[in-house]
N, C-alpha and C. Protein backbone atom coordinates (compact mmCIF):
# COMPACT_ATOMS: atom_id res chain seq x y z
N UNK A 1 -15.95 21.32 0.39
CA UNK A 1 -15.15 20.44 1.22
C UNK A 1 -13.75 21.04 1.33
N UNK A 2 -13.41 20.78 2.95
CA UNK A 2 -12.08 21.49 2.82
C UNK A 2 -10.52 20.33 2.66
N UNK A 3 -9.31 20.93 2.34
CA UNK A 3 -8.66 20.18 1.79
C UNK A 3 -8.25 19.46 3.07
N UNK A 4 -8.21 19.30 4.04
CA UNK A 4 -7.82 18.46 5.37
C UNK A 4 -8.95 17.43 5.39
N UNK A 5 -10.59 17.67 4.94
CA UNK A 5 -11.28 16.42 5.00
C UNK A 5 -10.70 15.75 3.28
N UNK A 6 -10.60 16.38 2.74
CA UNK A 6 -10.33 15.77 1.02
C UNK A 6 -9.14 14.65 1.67
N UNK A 7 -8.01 15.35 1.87
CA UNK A 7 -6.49 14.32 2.34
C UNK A 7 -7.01 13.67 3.30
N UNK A 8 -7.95 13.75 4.63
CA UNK A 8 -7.96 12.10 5.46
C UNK A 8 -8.94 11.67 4.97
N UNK A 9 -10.15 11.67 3.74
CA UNK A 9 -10.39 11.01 3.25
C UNK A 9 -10.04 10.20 2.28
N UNK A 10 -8.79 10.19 1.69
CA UNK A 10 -8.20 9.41 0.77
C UNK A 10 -7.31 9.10 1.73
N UNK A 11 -6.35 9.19 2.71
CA UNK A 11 -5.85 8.54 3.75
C UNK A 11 -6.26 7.44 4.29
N UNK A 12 -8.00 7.38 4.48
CA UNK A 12 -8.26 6.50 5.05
C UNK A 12 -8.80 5.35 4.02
N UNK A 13 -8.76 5.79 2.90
CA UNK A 13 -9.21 4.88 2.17
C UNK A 13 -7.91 4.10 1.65
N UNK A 14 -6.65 4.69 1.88
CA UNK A 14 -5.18 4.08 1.19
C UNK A 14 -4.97 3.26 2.28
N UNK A 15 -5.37 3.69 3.48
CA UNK A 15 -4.71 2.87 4.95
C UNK A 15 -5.18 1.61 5.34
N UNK A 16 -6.83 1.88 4.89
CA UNK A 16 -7.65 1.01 5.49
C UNK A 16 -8.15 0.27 4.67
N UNK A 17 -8.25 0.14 3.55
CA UNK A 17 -8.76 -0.50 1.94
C UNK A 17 -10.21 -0.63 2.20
N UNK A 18 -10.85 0.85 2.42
CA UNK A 18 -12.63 0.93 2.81
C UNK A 18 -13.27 0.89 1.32
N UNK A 19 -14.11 0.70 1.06
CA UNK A 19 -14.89 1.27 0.00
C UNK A 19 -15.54 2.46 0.27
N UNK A 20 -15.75 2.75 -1.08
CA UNK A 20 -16.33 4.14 -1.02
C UNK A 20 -18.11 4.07 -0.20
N UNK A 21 -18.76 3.14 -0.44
CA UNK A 21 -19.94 3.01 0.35
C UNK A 21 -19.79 3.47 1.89
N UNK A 22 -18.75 2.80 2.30
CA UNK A 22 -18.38 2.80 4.13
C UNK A 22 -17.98 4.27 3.70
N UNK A 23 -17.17 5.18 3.38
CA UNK A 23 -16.46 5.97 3.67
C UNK A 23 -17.46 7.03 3.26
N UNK A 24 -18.61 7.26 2.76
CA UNK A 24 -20.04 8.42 2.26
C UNK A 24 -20.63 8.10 3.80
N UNK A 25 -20.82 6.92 4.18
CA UNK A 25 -21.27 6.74 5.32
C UNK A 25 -20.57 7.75 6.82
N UNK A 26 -19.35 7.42 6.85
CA UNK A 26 -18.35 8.29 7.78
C UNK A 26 -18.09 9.17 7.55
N UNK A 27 -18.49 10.19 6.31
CA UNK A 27 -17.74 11.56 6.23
C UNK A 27 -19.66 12.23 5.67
N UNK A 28 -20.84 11.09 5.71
CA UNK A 28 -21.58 12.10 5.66
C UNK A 28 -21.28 12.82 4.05
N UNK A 29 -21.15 12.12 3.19
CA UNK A 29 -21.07 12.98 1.50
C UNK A 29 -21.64 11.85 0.89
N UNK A 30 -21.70 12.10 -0.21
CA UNK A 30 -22.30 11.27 -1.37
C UNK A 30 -20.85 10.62 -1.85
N UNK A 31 -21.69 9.45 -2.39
CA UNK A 31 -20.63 8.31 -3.20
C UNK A 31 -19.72 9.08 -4.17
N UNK A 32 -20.46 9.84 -4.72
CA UNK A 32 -19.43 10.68 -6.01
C UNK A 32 -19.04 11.87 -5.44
N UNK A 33 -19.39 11.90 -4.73
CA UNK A 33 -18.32 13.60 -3.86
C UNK A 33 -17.12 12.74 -3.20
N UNK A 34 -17.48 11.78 -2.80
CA UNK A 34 -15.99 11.06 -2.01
C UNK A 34 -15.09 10.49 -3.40
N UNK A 35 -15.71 9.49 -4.52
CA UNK A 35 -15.17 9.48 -5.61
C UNK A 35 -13.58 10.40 -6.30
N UNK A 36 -14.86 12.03 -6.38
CA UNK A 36 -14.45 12.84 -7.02
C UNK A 36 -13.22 13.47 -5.84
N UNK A 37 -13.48 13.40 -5.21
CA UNK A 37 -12.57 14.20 -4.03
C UNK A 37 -10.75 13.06 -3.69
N UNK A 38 -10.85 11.74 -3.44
CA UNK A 38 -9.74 10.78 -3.80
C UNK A 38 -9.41 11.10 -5.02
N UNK A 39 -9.65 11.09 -6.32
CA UNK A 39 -9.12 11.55 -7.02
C UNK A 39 -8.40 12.92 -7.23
N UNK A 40 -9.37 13.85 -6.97
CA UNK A 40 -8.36 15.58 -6.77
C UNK A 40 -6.96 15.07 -6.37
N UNK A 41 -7.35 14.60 -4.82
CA UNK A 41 -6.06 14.09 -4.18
C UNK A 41 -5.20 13.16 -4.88
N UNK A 42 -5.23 12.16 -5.20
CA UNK A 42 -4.70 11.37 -5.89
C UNK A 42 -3.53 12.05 -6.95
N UNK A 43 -4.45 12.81 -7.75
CA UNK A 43 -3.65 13.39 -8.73
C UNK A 43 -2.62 14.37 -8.91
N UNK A 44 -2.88 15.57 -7.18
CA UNK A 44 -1.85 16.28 -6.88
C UNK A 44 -0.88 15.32 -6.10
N UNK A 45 -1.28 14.27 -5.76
CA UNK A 45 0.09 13.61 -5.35
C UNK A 45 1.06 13.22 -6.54
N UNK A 46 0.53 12.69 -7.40
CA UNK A 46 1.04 12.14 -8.56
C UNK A 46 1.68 13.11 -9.17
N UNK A 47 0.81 14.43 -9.69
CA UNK A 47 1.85 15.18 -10.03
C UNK A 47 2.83 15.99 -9.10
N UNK A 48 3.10 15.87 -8.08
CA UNK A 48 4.11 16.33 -7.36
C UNK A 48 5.21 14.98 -6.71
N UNK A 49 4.32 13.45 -7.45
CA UNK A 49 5.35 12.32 -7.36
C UNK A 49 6.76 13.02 -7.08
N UNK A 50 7.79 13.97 -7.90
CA UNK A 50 8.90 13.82 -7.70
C UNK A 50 9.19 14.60 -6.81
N UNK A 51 8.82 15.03 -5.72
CA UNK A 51 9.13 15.73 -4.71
C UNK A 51 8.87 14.79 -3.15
N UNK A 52 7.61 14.18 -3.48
CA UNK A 52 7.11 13.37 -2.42
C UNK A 52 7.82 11.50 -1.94
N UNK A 53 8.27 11.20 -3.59
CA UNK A 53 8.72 9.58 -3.35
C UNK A 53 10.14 9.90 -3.73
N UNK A 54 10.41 9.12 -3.34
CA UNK A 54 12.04 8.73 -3.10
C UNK A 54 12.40 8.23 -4.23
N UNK A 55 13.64 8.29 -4.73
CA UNK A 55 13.68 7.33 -6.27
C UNK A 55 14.86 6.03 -6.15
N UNK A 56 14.49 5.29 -6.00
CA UNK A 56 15.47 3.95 -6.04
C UNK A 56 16.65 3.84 -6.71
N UNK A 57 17.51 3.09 -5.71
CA UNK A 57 18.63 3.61 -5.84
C UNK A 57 19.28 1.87 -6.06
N UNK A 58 19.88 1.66 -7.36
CA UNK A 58 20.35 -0.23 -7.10
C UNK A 58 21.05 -0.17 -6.22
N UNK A 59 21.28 -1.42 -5.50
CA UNK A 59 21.96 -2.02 -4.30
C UNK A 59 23.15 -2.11 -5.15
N UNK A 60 24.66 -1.60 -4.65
CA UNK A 60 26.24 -1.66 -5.51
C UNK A 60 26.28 -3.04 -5.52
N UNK A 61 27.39 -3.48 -6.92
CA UNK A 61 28.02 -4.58 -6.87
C UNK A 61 28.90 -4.83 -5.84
N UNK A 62 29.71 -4.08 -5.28
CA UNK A 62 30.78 -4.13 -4.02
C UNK A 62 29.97 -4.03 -2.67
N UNK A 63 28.30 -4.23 -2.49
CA UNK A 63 27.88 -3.52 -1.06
C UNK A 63 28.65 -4.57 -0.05
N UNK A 64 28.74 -4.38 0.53
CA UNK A 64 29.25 -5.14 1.89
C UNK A 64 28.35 -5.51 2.89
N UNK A 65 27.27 -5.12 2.87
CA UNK A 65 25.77 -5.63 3.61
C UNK A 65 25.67 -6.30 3.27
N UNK A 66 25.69 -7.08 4.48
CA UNK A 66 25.28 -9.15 4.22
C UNK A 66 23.65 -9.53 3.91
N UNK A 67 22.98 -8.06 4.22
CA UNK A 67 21.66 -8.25 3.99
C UNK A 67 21.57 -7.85 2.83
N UNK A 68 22.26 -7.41 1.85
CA UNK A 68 21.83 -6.68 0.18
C UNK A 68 22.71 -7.47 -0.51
N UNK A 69 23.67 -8.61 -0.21
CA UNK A 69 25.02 -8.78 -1.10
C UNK A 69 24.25 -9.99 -2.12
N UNK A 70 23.20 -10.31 -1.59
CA UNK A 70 22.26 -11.67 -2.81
C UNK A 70 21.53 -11.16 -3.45
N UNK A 71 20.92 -9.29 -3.54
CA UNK A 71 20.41 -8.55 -4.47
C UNK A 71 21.54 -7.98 -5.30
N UNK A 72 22.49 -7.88 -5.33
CA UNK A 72 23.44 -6.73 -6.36
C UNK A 72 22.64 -6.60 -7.57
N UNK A 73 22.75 -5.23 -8.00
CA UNK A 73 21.92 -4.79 -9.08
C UNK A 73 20.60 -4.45 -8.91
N UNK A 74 20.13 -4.44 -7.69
CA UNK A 74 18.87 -4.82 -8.02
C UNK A 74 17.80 -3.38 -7.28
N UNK A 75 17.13 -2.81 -7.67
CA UNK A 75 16.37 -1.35 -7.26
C UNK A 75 15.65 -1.42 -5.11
N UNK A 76 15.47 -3.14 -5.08
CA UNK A 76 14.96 -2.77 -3.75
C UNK A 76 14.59 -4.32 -3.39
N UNK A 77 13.93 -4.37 -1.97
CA UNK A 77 13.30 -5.56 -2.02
C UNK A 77 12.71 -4.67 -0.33
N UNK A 78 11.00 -5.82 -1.07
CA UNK A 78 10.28 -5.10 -0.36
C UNK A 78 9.79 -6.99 0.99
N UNK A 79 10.15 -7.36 2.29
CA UNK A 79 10.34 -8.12 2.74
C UNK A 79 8.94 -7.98 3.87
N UNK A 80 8.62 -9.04 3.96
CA UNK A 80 7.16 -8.98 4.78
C UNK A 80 5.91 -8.23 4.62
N UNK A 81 5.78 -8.44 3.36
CA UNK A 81 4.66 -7.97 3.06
C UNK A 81 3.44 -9.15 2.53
N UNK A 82 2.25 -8.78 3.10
CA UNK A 82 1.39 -9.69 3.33
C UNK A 82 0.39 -9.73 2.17
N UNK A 83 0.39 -10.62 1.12
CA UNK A 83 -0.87 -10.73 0.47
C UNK A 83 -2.08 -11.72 0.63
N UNK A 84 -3.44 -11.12 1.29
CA UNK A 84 -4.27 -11.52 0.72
C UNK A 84 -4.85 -12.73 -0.16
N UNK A 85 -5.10 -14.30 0.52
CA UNK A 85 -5.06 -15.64 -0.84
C UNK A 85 -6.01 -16.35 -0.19
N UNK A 86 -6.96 -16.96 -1.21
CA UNK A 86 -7.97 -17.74 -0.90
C UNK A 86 -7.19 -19.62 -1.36
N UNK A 87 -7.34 -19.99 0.17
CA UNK A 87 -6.78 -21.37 -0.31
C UNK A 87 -7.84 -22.05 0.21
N UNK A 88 -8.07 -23.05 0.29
CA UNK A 88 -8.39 -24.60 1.11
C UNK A 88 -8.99 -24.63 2.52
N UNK A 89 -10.38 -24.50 2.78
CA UNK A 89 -10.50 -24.31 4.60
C UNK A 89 -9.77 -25.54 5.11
N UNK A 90 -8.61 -26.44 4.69
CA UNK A 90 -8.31 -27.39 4.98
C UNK A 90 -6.54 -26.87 5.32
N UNK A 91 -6.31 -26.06 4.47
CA UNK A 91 -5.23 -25.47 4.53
C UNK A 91 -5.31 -24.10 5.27
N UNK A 92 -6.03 -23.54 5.73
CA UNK A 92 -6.09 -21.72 6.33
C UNK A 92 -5.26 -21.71 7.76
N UNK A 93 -5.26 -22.85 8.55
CA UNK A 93 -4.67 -22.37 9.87
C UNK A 93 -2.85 -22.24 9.66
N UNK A 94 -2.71 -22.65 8.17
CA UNK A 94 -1.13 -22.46 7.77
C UNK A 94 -0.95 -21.52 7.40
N UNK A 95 -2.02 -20.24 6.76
CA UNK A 95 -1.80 -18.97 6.17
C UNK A 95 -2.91 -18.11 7.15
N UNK A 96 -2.98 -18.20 8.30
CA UNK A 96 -3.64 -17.37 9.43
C UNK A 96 -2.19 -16.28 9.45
N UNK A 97 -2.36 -15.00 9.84
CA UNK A 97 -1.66 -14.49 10.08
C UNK A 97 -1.97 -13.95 11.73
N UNK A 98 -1.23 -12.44 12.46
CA UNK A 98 -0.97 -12.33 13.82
C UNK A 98 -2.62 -12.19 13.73
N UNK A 99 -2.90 -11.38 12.30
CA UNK A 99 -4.04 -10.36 12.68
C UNK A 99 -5.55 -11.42 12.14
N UNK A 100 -5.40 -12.73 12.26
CA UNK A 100 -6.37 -13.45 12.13
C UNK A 100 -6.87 -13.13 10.54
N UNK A 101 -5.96 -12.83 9.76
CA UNK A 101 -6.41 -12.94 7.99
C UNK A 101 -5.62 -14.36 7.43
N UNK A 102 -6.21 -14.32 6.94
CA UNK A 102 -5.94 -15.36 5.34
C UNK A 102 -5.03 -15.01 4.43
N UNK A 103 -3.44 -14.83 4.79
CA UNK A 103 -2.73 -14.23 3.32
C UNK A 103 -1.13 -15.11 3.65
N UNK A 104 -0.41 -14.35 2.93
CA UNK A 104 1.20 -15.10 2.42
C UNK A 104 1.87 -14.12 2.49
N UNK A 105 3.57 -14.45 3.29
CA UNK A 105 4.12 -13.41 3.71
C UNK A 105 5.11 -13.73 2.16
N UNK A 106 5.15 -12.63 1.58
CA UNK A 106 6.34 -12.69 0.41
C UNK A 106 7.37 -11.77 0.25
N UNK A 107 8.82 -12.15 -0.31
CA UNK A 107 9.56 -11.10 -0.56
C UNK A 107 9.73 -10.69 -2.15
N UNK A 108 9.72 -9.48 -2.42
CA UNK A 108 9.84 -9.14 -3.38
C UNK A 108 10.77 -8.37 -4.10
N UNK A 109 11.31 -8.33 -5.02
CA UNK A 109 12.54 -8.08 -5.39
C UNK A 109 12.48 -7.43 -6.73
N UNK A 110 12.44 -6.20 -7.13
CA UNK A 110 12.73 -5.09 -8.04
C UNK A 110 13.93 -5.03 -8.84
C-alpha cells in the first residue's frame, strides 16, 4: 500500500467517523490491513506532533479583545462544537441540528 492511500485512509476515517468495516469495503483491503495502516499513520503524526500542531498560547491578563477578556488565563476555547446526545423522542426537535442530528452545541474552555 502506498503512502497517499495509507494518509486518505485515515483522513477519511478522522473526517467522517467510518468504521473500519465501511472503510475495507471502499479501499478494497482487509479489516486489519486498514487497522494496521491508521495506525502507521497515526503514529508518524504523533511523533512529528511538534512540528504539525500549534501549541497554545493563554489568552493575556491585559487582552483587550472583548471576545477573550472573560477567558484571561486561559489556553483556548473551543465554541460551536457539536456533541452527539441521546435524549427524550419527546425532547429531539430541541437538539435537531442544521444537519438533521441529535446533539448539543457547547463551549469549551481549556
Amino acid at each position: 500500500m502506498d503512502v497517499e492511500e495509507m494518509v486518505a485512509i485515515f483522513l477519511h476515517i478522522i473526517s467522517h467517523d467510518v468504521k473500519n468495516r465501511i472503510m475495507r469495503c471502499q479501499f478494497a483491503r482487509s479489516g486489519e490491513t486498514v487497522s494496521r495502516q491508521f495506525n502507521v499513520v497515526l503514529n508518524a503524526i504523533l511523533c512529528l506532533h511538534e512540528l504539525l500542531l500549534k501549541k497554545p498560547e493563554p489568552v493575556l491578563s491585559d487582552s483587550t479583545d472583548s471576545r477573550w477578556k472573560w477567558f484571561k488565563n486561559c489556553l483556548g476555547a473551543l465554541d460551536g462544537t457539536y456533541i452527539k446526545v441521546n435524549v427524550l423522542a419527546s425532547d429531539r426537535p430541541r437538539y435537531r441540528t442544521r444537519k438533521n442530528e441529535i446533539a448539543i452545541n457547547v463551549l469549551g474552555v481549556v
